[in-house]
Protein backbone atom coordinates (compact mmCIF):
# COMPACT_ATOMS: atom_id res chain seq x y z
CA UNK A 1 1.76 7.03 11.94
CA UNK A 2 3.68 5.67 14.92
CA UNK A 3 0.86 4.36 17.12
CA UNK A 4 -1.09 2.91 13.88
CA UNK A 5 2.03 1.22 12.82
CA UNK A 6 2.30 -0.23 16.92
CA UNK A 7 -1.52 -0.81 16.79
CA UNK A 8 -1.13 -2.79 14.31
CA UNK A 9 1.84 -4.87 15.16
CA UNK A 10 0.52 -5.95 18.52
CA UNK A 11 -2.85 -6.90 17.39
CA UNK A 12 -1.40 -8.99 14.39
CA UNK A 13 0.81 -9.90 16.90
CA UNK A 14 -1.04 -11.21 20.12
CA UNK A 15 -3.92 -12.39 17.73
CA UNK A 16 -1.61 -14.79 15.62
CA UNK A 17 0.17 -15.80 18.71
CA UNK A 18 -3.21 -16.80 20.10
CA UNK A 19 -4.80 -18.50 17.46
CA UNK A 20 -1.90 -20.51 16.91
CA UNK A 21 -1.76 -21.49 20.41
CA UNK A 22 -5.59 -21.96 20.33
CA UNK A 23 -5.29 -24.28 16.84
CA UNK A 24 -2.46 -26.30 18.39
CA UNK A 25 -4.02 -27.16 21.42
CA UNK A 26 -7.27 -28.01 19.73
CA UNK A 27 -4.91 -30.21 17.31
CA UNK A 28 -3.68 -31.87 20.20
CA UNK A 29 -7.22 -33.01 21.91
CA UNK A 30 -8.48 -35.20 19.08
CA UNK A 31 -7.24 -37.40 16.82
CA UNK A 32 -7.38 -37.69 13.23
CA UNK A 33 -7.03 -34.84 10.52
CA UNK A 34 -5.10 -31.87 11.19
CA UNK A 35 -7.18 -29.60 9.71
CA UNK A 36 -9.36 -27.30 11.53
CA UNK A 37 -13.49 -27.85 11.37
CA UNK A 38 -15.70 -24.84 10.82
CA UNK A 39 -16.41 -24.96 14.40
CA UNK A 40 -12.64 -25.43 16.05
CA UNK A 41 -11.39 -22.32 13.49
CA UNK A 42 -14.34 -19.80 14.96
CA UNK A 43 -13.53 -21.05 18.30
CA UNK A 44 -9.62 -20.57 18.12
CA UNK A 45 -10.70 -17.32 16.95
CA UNK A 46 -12.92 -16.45 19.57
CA UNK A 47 -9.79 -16.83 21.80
CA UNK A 48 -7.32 -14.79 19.68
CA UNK A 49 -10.01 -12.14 19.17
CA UNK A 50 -10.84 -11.36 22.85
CA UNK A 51 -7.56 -11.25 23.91
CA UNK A 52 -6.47 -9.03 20.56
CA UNK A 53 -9.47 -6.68 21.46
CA UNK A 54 -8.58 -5.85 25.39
CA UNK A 55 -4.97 -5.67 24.45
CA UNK A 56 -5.04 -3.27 21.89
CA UNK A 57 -7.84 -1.44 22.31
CA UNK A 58 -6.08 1.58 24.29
CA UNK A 59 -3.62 1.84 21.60
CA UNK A 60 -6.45 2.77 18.81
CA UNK A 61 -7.85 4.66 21.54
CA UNK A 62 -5.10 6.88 21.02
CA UNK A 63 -4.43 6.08 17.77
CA UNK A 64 -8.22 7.82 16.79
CA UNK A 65 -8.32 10.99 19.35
CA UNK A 66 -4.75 11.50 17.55
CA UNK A 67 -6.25 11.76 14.14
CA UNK A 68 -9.59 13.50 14.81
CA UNK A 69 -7.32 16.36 17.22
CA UNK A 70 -5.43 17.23 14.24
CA UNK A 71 -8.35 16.88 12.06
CA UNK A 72 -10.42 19.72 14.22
CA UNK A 73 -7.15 21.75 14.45
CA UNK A 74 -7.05 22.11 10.52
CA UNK A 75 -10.68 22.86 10.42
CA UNK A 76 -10.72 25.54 13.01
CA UNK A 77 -7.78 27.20 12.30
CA UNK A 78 -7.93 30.23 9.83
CA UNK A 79 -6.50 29.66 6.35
CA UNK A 80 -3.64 30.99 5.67
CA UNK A 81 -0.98 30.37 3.09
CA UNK A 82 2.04 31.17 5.42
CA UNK A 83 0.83 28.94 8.84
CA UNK A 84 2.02 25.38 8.54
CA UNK A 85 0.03 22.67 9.17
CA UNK A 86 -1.08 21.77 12.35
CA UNK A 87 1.30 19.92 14.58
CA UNK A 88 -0.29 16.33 15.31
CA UNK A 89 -0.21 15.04 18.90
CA UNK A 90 2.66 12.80 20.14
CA UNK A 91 1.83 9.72 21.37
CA UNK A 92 2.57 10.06 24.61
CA UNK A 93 0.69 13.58 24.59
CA UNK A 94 -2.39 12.26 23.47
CA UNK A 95 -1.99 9.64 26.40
CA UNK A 96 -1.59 12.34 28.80
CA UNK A 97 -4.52 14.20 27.29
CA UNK A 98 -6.93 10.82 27.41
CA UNK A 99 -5.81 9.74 30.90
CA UNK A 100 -6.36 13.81 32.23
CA UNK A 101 -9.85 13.77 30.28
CA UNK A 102 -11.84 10.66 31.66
CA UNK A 103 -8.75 8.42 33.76
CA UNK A 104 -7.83 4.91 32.54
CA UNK A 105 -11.28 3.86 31.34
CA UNK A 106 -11.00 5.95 28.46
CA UNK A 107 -8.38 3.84 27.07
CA UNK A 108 -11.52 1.64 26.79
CA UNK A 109 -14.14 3.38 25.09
CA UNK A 110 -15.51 1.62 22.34
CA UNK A 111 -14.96 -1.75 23.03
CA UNK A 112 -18.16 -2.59 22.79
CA UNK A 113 -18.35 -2.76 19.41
CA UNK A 114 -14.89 -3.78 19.01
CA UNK A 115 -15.59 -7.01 20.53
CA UNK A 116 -18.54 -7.53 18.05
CA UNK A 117 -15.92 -6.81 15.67
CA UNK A 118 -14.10 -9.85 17.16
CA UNK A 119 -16.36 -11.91 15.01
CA UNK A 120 -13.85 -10.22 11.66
CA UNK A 121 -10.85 -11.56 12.45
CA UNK A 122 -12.71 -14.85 13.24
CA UNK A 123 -14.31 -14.84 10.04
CA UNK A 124 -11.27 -13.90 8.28
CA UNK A 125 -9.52 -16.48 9.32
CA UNK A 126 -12.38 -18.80 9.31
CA UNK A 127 -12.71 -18.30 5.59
CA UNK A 128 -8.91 -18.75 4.93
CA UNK A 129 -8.74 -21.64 6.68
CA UNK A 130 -11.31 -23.37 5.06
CA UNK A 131 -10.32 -22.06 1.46
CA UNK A 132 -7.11 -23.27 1.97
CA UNK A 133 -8.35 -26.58 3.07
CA UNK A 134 -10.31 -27.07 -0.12
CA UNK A 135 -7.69 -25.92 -2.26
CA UNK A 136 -5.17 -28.64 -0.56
CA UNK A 137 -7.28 -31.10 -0.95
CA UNK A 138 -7.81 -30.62 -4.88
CA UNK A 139 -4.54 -30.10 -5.50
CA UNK A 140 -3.40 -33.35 -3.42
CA UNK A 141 -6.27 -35.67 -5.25
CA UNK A 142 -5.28 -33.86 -8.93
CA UNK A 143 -1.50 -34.99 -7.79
CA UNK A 144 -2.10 -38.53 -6.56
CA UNK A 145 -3.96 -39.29 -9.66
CA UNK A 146 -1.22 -37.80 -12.16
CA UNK A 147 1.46 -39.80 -9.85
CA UNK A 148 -0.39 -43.07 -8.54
CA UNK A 149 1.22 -42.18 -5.03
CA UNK A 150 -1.36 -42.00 -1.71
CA UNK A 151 1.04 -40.50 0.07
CA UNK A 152 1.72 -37.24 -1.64
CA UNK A 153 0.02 -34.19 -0.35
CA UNK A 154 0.08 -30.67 -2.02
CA UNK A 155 1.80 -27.71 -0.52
CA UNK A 156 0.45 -24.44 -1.00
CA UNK A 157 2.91 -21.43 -2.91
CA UNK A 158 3.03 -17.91 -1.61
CA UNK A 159 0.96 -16.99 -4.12
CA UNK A 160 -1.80 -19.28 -2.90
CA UNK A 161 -1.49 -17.48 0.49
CA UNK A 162 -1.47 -14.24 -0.66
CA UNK A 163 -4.99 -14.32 -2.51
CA UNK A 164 -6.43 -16.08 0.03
CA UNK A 165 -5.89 -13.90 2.73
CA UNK A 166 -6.75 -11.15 0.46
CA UNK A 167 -10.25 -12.65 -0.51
CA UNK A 168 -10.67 -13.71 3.23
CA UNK A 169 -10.43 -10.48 4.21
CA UNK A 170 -12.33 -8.80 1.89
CA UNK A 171 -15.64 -10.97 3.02
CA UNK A 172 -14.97 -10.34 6.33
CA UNK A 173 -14.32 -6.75 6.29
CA UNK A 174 -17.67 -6.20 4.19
CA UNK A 175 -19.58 -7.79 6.66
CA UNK A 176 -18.43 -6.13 9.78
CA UNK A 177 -18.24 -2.44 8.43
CA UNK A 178 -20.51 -1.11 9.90
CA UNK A 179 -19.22 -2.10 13.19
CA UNK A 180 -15.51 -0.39 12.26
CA UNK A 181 -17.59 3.00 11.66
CA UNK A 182 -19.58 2.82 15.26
CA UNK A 183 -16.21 1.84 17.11
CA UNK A 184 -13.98 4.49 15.50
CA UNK A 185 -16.46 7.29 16.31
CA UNK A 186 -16.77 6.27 19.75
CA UNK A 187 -13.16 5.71 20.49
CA UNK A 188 -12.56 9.26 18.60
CA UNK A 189 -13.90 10.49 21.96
CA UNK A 190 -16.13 12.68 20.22
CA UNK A 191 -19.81 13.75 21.52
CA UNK A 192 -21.44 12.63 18.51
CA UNK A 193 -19.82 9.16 19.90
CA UNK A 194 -20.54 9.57 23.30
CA UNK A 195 -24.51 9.72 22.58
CA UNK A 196 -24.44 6.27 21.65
CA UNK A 197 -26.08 4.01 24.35
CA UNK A 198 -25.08 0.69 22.88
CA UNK A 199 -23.60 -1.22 19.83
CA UNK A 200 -26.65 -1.31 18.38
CA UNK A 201 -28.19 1.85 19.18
CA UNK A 202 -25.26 3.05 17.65
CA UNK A 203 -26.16 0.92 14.32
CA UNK A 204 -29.55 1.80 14.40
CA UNK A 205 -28.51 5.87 15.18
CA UNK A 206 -26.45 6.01 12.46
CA UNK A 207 -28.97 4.28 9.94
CA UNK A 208 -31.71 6.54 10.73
CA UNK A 209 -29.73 9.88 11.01
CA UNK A 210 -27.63 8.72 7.30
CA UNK A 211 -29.16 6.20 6.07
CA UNK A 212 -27.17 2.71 4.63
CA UNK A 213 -23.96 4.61 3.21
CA UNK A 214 -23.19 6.09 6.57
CA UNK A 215 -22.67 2.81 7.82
CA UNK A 216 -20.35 2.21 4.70
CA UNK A 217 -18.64 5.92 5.06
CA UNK A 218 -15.16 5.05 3.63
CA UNK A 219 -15.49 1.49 2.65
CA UNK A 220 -13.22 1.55 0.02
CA UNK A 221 -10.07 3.43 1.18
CA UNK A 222 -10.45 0.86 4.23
CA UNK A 223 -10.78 -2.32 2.05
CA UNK A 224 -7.71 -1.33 -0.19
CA UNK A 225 -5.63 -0.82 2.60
CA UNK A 226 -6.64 -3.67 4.75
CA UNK A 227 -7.60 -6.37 2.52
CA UNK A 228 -3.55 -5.94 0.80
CA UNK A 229 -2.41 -5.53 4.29
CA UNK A 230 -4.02 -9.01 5.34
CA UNK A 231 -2.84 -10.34 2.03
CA UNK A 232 0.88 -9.59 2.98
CA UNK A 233 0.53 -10.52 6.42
CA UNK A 234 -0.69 -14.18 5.29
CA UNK A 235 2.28 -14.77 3.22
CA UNK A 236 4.39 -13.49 6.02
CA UNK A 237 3.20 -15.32 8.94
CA UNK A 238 3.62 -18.30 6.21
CA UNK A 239 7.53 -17.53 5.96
CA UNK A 240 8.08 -16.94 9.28
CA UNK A 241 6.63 -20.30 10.59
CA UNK A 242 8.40 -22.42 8.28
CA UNK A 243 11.65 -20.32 9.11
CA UNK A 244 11.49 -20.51 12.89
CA UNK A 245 10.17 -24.26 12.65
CA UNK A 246 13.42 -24.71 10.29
CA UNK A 247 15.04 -23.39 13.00
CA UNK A 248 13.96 -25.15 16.32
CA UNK A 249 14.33 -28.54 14.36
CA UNK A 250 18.22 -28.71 15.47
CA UNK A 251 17.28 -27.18 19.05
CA UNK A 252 14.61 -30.49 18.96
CA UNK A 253 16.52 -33.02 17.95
CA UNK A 254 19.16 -31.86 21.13
């Protein structure tokens, strides 16, 4: 639970920080609207995503072997009513384990197809961007033409955020799927994992050996959780821009 909870944090974290510093900068470079193109939102997000992927990618490196130890633990151990479940790996423990096991290249298995999967955040926010850019833009026409002013331009709720980002990520996520099964077998460390030579020999393994719903094993628990989680973290990363931008506006004017 800890390292998911950190995984998650940084890569929300440096990937926001990123694109935000990607979007501003683009912003900055050209006049006119300050809305993002198709083209300037895949490219801030090619930016974010790279340096999201190298960053975190030891933590869900550990994250996985974590789960999968504990998983072959239960499975191998006899059943018994009276033994308690298996103790799970601490995070520094599985560390120790991974960095014993293969040295600090480990930490990177799988990134190949985790930086395919860079093109899901990119499309996430791709999609969001452009939703919301639509949406503004009806709303502001449907209020200048109730008000007669050309200067009024609609602001979006939390609401408006929140499905959004939900529907944003639930395109994304159901494109790039089977990408999110290949990485989290190969950064499981297992040797089912290990006999993949590429990204797409991966794919193409898995297709042949399962068929289609192998490369859609769990689909649903994962876009429940993630598609509320991106939700949620829409409508925060909303609040806490207009709070810290609240907040630097006396530091500014200094």
């Amino acid at each position: 639970m800890g390292s998911s909870l950190l995984g998650i944090a940084v890569t929300n974290g440096v990937y926001y920080y990123f694109y935000e510093r990607s979007r501003a900068s683009i912003l900055e470079s050209r006049p006119g609207t300050k809305a993002l193109s198709t083209a300037e939102s895949i490219l801030a997000g090619l930016i974010a995503g790279s340096a999201t992927t190298v960053a975190s990618n030891p933590l869900w490196v550990i994250q996985t072997t974590q789960t999968t130890a504990t998983h072959k633990a239960a499975s191998s151990a006899p059943y018994d009513v009276t033994h308690h479940h298996p103790q799970r790996l601490t995070f520094l423990q599985t560390f120790r384990a991974i960095l014993k096991t293969g040295g600090l290249k480990e930490f990177w298995r799988g990134l190949g197809p985790a930086m395919v999967l860079v093109i899901n955040p990119v499309l996430q926010y791709t999609i969001f961007e452009q939703l919301k850019n639509i949406l503004i833009r009806r709303r502001t026409t449907a209020l200048r033409a109730a008000s007669k002013r050309s200067a009024v331009v609609a602001v979006l709720t939390d609401v408006d955020y929140f499905f959004l980002g939900a529907l944003a990520k639930l395109v994304s996520t159901s494109l790039t799927y089977p990408y999110i099964v290949l990485k989290s077998r190969m950064q499981a460390g297992s040797s089912e994992g290990a006999r993949y030579k590429s990204s797409l020999d991966g794919l193409f393994t898995i297709f042949q050996e399962e068929g289609l719903p192998g490369l859609y094993k769990g689909i649903g628990t994962k876009l429940t959780q993630s598609v509320l989680n991106a939700a949620i973290l829409f409508v925060s990363q909303r609040r806490l821009y207009e709070l810290t931008k609240e907040a630097l506006v006396p530091v500014v004017a200094k």
